[in-house]
Protein backbone atom coordinates (compact mmCIF):
# COMPACT_ATOMS: atom_id res chain seq x y z
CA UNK A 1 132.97 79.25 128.35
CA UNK A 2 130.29 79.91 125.90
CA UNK A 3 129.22 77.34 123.17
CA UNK A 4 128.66 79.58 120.55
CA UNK A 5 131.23 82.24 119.96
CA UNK A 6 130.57 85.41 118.09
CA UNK A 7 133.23 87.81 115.82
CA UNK A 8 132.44 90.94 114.58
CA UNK A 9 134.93 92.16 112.09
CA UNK A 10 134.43 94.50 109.16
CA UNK A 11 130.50 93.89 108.69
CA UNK A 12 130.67 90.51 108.91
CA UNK A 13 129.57 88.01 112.17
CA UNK A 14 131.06 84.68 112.40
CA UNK A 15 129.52 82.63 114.69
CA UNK A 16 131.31 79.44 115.82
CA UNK A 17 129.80 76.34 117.68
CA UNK A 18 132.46 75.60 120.29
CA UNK A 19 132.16 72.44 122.16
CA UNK A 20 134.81 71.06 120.51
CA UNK A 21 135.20 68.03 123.06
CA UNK A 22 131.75 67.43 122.85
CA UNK A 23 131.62 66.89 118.54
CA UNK A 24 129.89 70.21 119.05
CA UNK A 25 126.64 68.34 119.82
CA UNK A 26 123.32 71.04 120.81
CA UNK A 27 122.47 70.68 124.15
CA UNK A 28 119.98 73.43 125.86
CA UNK A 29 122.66 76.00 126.23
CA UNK A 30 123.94 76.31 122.91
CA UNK A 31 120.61 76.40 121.57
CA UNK A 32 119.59 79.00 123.65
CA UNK A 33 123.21 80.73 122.96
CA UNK A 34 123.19 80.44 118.90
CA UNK A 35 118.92 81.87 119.24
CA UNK A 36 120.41 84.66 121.02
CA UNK A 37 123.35 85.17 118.79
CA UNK A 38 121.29 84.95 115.60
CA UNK A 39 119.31 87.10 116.45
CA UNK A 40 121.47 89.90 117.65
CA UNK A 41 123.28 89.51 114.39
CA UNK A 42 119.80 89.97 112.41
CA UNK A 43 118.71 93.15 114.05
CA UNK A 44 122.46 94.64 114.18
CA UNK A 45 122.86 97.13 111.34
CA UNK A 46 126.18 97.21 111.05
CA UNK A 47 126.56 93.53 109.88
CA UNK A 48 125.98 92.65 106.07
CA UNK A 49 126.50 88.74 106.18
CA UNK A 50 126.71 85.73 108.69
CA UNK A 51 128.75 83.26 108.63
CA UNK A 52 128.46 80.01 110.44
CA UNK A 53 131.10 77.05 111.18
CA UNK A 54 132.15 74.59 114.02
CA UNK A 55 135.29 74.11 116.49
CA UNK A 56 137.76 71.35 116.20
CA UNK A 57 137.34 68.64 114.11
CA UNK A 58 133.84 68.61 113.39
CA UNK A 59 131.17 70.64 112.27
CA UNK A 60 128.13 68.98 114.43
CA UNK A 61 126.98 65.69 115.59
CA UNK A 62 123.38 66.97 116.27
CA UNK A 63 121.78 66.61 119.78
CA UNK A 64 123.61 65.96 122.73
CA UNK A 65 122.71 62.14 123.27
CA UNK A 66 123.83 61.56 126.31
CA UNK A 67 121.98 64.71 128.07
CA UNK A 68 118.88 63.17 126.35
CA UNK A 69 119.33 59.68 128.11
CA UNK A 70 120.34 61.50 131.37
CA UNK A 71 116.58 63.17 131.19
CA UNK A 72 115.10 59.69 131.15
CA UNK A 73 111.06 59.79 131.26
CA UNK A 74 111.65 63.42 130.49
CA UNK A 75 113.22 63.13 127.15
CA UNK A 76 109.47 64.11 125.38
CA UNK A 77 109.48 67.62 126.92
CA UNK A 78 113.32 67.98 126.79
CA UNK A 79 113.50 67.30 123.09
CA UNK A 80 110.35 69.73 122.80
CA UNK A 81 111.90 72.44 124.79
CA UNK A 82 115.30 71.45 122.66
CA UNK A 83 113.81 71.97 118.89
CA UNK A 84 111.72 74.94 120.37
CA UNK A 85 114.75 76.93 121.10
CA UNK A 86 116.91 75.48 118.37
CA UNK A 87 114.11 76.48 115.77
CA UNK A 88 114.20 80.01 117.10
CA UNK A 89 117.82 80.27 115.59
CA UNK A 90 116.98 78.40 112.45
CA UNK A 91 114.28 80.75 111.79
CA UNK A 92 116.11 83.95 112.75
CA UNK A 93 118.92 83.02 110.33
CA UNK A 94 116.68 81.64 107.75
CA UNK A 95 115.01 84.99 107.62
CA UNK A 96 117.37 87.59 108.17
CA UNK A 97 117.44 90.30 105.54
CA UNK A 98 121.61 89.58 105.14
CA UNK A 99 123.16 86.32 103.26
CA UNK A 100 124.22 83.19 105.46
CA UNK A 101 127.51 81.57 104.54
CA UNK A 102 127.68 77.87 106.45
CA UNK A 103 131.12 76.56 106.34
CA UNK A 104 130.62 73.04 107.42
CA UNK A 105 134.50 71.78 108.64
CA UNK A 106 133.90 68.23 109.14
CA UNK A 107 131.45 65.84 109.74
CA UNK A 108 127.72 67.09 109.88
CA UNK A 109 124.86 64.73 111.90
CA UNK A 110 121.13 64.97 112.93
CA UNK A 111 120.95 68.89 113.62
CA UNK A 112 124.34 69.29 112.16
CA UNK A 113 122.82 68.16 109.10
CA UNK A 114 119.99 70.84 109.23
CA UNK A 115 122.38 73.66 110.22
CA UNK A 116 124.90 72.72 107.48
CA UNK A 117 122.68 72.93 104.81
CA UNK A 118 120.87 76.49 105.69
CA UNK A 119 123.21 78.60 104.07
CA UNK A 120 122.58 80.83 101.27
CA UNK A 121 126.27 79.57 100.15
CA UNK A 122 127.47 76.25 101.98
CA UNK A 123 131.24 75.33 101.67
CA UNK A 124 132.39 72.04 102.80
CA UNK A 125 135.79 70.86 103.44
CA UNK A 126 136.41 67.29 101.82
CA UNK A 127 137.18 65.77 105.16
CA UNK A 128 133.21 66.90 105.96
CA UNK A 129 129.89 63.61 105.59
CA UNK A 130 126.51 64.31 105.96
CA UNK A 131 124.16 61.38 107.99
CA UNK A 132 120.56 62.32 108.96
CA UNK A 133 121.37 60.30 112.25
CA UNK A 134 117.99 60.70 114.02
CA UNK A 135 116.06 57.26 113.08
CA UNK A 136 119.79 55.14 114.79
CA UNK A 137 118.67 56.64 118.05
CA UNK A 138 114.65 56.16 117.22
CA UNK A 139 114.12 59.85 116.76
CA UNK A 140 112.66 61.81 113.83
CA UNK A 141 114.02 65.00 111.97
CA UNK A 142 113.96 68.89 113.60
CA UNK A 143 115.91 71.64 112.59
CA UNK A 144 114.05 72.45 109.39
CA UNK A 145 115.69 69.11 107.86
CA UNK A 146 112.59 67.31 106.67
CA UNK A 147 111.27 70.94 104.97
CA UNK A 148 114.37 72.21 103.10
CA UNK A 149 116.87 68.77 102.39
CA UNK A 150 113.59 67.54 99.53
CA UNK A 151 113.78 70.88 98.37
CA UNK A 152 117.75 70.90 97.67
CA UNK A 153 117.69 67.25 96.40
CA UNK A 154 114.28 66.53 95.96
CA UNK A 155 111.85 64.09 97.28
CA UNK A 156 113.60 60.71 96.57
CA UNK A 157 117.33 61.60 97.42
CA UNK A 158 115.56 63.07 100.75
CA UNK A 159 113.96 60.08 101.71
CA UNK A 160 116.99 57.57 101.25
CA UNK A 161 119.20 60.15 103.36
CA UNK A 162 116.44 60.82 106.33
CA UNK A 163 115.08 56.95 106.16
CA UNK A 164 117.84 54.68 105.32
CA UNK A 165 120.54 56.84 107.34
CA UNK A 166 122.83 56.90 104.03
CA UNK A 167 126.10 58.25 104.71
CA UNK A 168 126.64 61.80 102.23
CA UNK A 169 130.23 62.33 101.49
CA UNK A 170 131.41 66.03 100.71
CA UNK A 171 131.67 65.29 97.07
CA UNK A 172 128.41 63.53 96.46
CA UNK A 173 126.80 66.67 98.70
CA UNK A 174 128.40 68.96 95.62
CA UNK A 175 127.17 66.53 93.06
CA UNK A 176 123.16 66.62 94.34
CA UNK A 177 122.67 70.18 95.31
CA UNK A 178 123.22 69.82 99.58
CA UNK A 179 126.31 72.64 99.42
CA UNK A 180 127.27 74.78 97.10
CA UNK A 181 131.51 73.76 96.85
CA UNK A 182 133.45 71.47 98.00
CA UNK A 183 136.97 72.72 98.64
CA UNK A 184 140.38 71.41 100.37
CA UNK A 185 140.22 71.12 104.28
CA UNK A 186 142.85 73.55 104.65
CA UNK A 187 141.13 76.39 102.05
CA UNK A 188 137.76 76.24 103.63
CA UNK A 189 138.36 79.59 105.61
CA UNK A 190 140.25 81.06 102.56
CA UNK A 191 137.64 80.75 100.55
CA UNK A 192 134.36 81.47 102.92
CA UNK A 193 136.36 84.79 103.66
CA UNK A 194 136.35 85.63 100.40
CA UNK A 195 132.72 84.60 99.58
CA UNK A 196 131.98 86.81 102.60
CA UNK A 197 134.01 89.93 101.25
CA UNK A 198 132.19 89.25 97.89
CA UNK A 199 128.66 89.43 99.68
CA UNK A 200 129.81 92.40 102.29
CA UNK A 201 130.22 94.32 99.65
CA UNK A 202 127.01 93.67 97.66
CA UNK A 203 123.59 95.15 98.14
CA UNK A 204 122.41 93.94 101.47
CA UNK A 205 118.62 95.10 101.44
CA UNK A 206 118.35 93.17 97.37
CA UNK A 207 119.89 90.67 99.05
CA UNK A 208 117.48 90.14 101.82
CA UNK A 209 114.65 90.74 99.73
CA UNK A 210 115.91 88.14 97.45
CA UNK A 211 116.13 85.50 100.14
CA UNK A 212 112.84 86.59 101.14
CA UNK A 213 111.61 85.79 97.44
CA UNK A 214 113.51 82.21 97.31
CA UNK A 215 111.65 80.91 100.61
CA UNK A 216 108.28 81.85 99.76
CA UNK A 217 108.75 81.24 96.19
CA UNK A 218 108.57 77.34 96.80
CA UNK A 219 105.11 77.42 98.13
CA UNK A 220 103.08 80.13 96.77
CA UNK A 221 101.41 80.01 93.44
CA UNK A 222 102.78 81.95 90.16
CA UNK A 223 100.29 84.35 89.90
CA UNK A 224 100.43 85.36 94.05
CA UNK A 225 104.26 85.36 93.77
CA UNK A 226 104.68 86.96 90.28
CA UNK A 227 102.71 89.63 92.25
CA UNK A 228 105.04 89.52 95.35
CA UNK A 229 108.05 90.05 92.96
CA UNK A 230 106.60 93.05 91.17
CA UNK A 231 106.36 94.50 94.75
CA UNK A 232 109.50 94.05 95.77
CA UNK A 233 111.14 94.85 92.96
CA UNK A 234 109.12 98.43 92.80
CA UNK A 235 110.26 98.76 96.34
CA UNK A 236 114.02 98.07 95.99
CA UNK A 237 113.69 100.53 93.10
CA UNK A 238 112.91 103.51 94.99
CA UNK A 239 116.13 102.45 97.70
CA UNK A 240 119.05 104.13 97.71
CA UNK A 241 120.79 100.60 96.59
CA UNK A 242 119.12 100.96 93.37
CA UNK A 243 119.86 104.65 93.03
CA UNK A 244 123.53 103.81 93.63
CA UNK A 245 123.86 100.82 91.26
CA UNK A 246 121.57 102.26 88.24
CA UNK A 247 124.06 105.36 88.47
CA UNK A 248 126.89 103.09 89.21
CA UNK A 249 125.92 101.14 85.59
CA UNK A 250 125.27 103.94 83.86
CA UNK A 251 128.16 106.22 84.40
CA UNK A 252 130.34 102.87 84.28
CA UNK A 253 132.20 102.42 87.56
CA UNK A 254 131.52 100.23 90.63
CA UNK A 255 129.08 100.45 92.70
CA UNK A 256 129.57 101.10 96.31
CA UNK A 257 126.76 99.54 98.29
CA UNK A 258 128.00 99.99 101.78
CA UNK A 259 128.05 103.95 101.18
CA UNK A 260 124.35 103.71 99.82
């Protein structure tokens, strides 16, 4: 059975973490299967937004512990090889020119954590907690946590979650800036479809470019990324996205992206 399942439906992919009996911890496999799966999804034309989510009752516990203490002596190169393939997902997601909707269903941990906060727009049911996890088993962040968490939260918030191990209910993840809504357990998929018909809908190649903008944007300097704006901007322009909407305003009707 594979551990990450993927649904193609209507220009959307949903992929699904699914070892349910396992908390859907990462162990080599899945990491290797959600790499592969992101980036088929990245490169496939026909799909205008991701969404990600977990099996069962939880979203992610993070690394498979116990196939870590079954490596022994080995557990240097295993966790290597582990983040390696892991961050070969994270990136292919993180850079993809389509949105990223995370729908985190229940409790996030350790690379759970990192996953459940990469989405453009992150929904969490109110059942779902966020723990960092990695420093009760004498480990240290992967997954991208240590890079983007500071940069939703900032520095000080980042540093009591990742050093102290502080438990992150759903509602307190609202309050700071770690997901975008909190909603009802039994609306999450209710209202992540509808985000995802919202962004399906919407100009896909402004979208990418805008995600594009919003990573680089944190550490470039004005000037360079004023610069980088004014390209990309002049670029979308001449698109037929732009053509479409422009007209679209003008002559006062919606616009319809996917035809452009």
């Amino acid at each position: 059975m594979s551990s990450v399942l993927v649904r193609k439906e209507g220009g959307a992919a949903w992929l699904t973490l699914n070892r349910p009996e396992a908390g859907n911890a990462v162990n080599p496999a899945m990491a290797r299967e959600l790499a592969e799966a992101a980036r088929d999804v990245a490169e496939d034309p026909a799909i205008r937004c991701v969404a990600l989510t977990g099996a069962g009752r939880l979203f992610c516990v993070g690394g498979d512990v116990a196939a870590m203490a079954a490596v022994g002596s080995n557990a240097g190169p295993y966790l290597r090889h582990l983040a390696d393939t892991l961050h070969g997902a994270i990136v292919a997601l993180t850079v993809m020119a389509k949105p990223l909707v995370v729908l985190v269903n229940g409790p996030a941990a350790g690379a759970g954590l990192s996953l459940g906060i990469l989405g453009d727009v992150v929904l969490a049911a109110r059942s779902a907690h966020f723990t960092a996890a990695y420093t009760g088993v004498g480990l240290s962040p992967d997954g991208g946590m240590s890079w983007l968490l500071p940069r939703l939260v900032g520095l000080r918030r980042a540093q009591a979650i990742i050093l102290t191990n502080a438990r992150v209910g759903a509602e307190e993840a609202e309050q700071i800036g770690m997901v975008t809504r909190t909603v009802d357990d039994a609306d999450l998929l209710r209202e992540a479809e509808a985000v995802v018909a919202r962004l399906i809908v919407s100009p896909t190649a402004a979208l990418g470019a805008a995600r594009s903008l919003l990573l680089e944007g944190a550490t470039a300097s004005l000037p360079d990324h004023l610069n980088r704006e004014a390209r990309t901007i002049a670029h979308a322009g001449a698109q037929a996205e732009a053509h479409e909407g422009i007209a679209a305003f003008v002559e006062r009707r919606k616009p319809d992206f996917k035809g452009a």
